[in-house]
N, C-alpha and C. Protein backbone atom coordinates (compact mmCIF):
# COMPACT_ATOMS: atom_id res chain seq x y z
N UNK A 1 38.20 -40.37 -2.75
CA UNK A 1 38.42 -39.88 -4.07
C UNK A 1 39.35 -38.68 -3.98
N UNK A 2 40.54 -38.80 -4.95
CA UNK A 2 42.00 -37.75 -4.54
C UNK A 2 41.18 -36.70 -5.78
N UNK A 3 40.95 -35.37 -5.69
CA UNK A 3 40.57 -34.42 -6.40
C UNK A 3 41.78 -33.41 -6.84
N UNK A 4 41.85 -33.62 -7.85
CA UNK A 4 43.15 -32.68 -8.46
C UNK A 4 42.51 -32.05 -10.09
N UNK A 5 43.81 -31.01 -10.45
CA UNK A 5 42.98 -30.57 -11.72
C UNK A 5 43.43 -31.77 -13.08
N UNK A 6 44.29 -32.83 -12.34
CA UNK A 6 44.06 -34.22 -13.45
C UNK A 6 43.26 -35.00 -13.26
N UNK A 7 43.01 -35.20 -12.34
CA UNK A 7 41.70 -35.91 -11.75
C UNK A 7 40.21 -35.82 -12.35
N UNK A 8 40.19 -34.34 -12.14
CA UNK A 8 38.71 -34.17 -12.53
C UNK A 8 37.94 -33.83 -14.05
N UNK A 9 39.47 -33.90 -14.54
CA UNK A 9 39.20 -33.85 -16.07
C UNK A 9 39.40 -35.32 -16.69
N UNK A 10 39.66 -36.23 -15.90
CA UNK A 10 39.56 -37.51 -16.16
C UNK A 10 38.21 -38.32 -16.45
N UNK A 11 38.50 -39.07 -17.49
CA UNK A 11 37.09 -39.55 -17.97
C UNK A 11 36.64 -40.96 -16.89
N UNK A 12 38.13 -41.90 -17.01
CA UNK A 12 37.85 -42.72 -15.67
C UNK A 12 37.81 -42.58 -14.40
N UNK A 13 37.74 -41.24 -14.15
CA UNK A 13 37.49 -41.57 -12.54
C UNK A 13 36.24 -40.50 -12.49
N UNK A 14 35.61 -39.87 -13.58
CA UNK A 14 33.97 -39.50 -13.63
C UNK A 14 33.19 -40.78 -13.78
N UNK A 15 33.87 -41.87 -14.41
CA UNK A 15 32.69 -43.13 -14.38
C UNK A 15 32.78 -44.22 -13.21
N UNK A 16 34.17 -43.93 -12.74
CA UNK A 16 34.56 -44.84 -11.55
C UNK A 16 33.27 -43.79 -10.27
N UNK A 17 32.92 -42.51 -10.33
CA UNK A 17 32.46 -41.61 -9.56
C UNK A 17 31.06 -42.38 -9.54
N UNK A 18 30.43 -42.17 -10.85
CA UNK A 18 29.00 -42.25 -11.36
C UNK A 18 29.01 -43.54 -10.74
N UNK A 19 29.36 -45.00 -11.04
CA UNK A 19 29.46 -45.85 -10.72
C UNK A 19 29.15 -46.15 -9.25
N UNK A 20 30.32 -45.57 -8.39
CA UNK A 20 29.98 -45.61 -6.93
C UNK A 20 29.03 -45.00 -6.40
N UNK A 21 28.41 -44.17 -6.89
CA UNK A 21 26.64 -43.12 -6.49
C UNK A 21 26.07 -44.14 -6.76
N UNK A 22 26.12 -45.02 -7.85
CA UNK A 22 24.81 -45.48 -8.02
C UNK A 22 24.38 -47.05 -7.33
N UNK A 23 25.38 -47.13 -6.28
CA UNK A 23 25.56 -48.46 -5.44
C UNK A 23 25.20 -48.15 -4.09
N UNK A 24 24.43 -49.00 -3.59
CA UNK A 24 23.65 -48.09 -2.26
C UNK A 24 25.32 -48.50 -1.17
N UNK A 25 26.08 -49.64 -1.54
CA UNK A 25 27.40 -50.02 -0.82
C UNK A 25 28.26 -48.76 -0.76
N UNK A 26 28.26 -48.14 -1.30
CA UNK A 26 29.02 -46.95 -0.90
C UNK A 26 28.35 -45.56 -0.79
N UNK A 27 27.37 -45.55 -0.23
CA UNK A 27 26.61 -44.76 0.47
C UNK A 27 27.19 -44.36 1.23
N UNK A 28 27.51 -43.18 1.73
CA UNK A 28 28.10 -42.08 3.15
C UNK A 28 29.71 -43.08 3.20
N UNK A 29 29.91 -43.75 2.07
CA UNK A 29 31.54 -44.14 1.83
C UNK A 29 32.77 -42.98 1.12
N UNK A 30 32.13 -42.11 0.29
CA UNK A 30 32.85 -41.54 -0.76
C UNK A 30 33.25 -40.11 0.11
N UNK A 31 34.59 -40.38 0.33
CA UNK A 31 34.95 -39.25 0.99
C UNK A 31 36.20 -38.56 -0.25
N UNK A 32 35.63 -37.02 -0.31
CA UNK A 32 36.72 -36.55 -0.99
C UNK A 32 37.53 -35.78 -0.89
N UNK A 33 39.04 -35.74 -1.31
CA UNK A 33 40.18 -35.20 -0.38
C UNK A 33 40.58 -34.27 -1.44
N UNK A 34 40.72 -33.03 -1.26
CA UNK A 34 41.36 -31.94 -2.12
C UNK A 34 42.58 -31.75 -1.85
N UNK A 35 43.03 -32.03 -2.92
CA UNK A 35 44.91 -32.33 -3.02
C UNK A 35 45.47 -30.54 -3.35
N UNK A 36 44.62 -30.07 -4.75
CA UNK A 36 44.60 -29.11 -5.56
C UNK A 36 43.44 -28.18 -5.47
N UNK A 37 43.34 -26.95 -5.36
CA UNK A 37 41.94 -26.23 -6.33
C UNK A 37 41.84 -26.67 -7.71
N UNK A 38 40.28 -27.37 -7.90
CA UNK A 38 40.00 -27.75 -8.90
C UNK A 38 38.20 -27.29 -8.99
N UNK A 39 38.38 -27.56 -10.04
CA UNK A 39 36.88 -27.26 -10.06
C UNK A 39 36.21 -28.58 -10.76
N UNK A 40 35.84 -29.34 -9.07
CA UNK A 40 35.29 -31.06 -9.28
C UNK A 40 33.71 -30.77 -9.30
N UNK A 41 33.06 -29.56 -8.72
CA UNK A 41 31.41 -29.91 -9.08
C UNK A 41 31.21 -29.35 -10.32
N UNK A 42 31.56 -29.05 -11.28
CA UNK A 42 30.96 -28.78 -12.63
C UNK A 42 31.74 -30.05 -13.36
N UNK A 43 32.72 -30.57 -13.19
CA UNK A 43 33.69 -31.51 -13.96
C UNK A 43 33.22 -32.63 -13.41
N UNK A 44 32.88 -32.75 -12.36
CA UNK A 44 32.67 -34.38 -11.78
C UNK A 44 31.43 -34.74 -11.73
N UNK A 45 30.66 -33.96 -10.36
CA UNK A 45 29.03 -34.27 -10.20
C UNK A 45 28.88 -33.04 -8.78
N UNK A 46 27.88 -32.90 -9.08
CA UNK A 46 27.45 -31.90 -8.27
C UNK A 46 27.45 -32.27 -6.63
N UNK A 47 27.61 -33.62 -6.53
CA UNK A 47 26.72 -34.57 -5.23
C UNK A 47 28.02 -34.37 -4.72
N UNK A 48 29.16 -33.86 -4.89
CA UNK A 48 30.52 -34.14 -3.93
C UNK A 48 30.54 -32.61 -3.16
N UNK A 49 29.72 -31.94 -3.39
CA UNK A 49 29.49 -30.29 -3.06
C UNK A 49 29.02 -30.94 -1.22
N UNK A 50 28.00 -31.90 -1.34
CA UNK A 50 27.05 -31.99 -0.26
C UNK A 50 27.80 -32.99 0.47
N UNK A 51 28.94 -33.53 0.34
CA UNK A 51 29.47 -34.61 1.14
C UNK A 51 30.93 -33.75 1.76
N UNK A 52 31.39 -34.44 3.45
CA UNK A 52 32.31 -33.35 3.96
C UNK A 52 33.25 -33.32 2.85
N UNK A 53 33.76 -33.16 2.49
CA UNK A 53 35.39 -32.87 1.86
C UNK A 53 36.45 -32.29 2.85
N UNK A 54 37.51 -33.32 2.50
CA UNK A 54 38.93 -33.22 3.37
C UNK A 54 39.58 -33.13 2.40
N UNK A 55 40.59 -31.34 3.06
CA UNK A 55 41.69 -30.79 2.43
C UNK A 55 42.98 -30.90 2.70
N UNK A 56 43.70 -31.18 1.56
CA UNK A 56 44.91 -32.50 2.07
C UNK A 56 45.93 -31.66 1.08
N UNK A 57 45.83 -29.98 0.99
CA UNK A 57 47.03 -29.50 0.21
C UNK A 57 47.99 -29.59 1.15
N UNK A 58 48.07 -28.98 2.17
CA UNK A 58 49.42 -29.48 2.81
C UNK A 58 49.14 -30.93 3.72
N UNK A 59 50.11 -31.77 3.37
CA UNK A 59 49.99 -32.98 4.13
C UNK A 59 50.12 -32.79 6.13
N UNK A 60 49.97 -33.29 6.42
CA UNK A 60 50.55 -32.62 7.98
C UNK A 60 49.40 -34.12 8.77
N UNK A 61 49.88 -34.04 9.93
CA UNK A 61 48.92 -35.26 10.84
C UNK A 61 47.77 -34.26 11.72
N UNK A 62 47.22 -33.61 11.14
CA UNK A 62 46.13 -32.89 11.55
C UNK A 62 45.15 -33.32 10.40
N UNK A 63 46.04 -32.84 9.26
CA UNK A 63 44.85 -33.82 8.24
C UNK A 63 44.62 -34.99 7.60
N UNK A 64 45.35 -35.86 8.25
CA UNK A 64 45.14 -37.15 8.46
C UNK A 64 44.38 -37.23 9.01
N UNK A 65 44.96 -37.09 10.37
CA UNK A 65 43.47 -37.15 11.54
C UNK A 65 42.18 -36.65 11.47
N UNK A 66 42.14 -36.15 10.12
CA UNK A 66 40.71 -35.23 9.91
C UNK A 66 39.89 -36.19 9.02
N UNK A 67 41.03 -37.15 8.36
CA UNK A 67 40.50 -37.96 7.32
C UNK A 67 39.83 -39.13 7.92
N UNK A 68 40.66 -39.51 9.10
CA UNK A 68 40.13 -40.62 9.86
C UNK A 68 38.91 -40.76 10.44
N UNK A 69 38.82 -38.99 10.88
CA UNK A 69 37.53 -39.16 11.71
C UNK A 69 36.72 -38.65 10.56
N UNK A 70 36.32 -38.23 9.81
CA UNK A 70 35.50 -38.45 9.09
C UNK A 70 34.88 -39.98 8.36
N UNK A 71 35.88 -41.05 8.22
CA UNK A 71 35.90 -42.43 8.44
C UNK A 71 35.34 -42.93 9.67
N UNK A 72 35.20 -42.27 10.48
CA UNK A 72 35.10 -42.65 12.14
C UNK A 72 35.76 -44.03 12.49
N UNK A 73 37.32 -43.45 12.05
CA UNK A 73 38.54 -44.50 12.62
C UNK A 73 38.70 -43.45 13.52
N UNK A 74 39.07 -44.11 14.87
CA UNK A 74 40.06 -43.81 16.06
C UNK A 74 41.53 -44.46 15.96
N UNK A 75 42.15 -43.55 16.69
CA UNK A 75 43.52 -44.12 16.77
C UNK A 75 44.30 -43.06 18.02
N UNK A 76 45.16 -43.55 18.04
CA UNK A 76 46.11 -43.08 19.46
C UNK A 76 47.87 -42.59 18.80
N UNK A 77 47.37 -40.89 18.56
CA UNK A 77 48.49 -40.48 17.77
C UNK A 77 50.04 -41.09 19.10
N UNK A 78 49.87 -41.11 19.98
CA UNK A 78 51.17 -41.11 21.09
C UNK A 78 51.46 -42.77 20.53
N UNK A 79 50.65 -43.83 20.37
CA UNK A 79 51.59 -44.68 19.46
C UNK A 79 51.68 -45.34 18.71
N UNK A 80 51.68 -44.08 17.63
CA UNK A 80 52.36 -44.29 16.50
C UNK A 80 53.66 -44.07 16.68
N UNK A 81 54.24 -44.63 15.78
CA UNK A 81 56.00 -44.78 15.69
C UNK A 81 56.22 -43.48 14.86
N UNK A 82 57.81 -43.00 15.41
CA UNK A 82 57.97 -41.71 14.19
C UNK A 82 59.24 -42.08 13.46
């Protein structure tokens, strides 16, 4: 879930949110990435406070790689192509 200050004032992606909590299938799935400072636990749901959150204002392959392993994808930065 991309968290921005359009994002979280969005009505469809508070029900696309609610929606996915209430499915045991995306349980320890909902990872959320802070693009922006926003203020997503009073606008969204409180429950994204308690899950890691990955900060993705500056793009860079550190926080990629931060995103992955929180996914617990592996990968082998030497080959990737540049």
């Amino acid at each position: 879930m991309l968290l921005s200050r359009a994002s979280v004032s969005s009505l469809w992606v508070k029900r696309e949110l609610n929606y996915a909590l209430t499915k045991s299938r995306y349980k320890e799935r909902i990872v959320p990435v802070l693009l922006e400072n926003c203020n997503f636990e009073s606008s969204l749901s409180w429950t994204l406070s308690t899950t890691q959150i990955v900060t993705m204002k500056k793009l860079s392959r550190s926080t990629f790689a931060r995103l992955l392993q929180v996914w617990e994808i592996t990968y082998d930065a030497k080959k990737l192509k540049r």
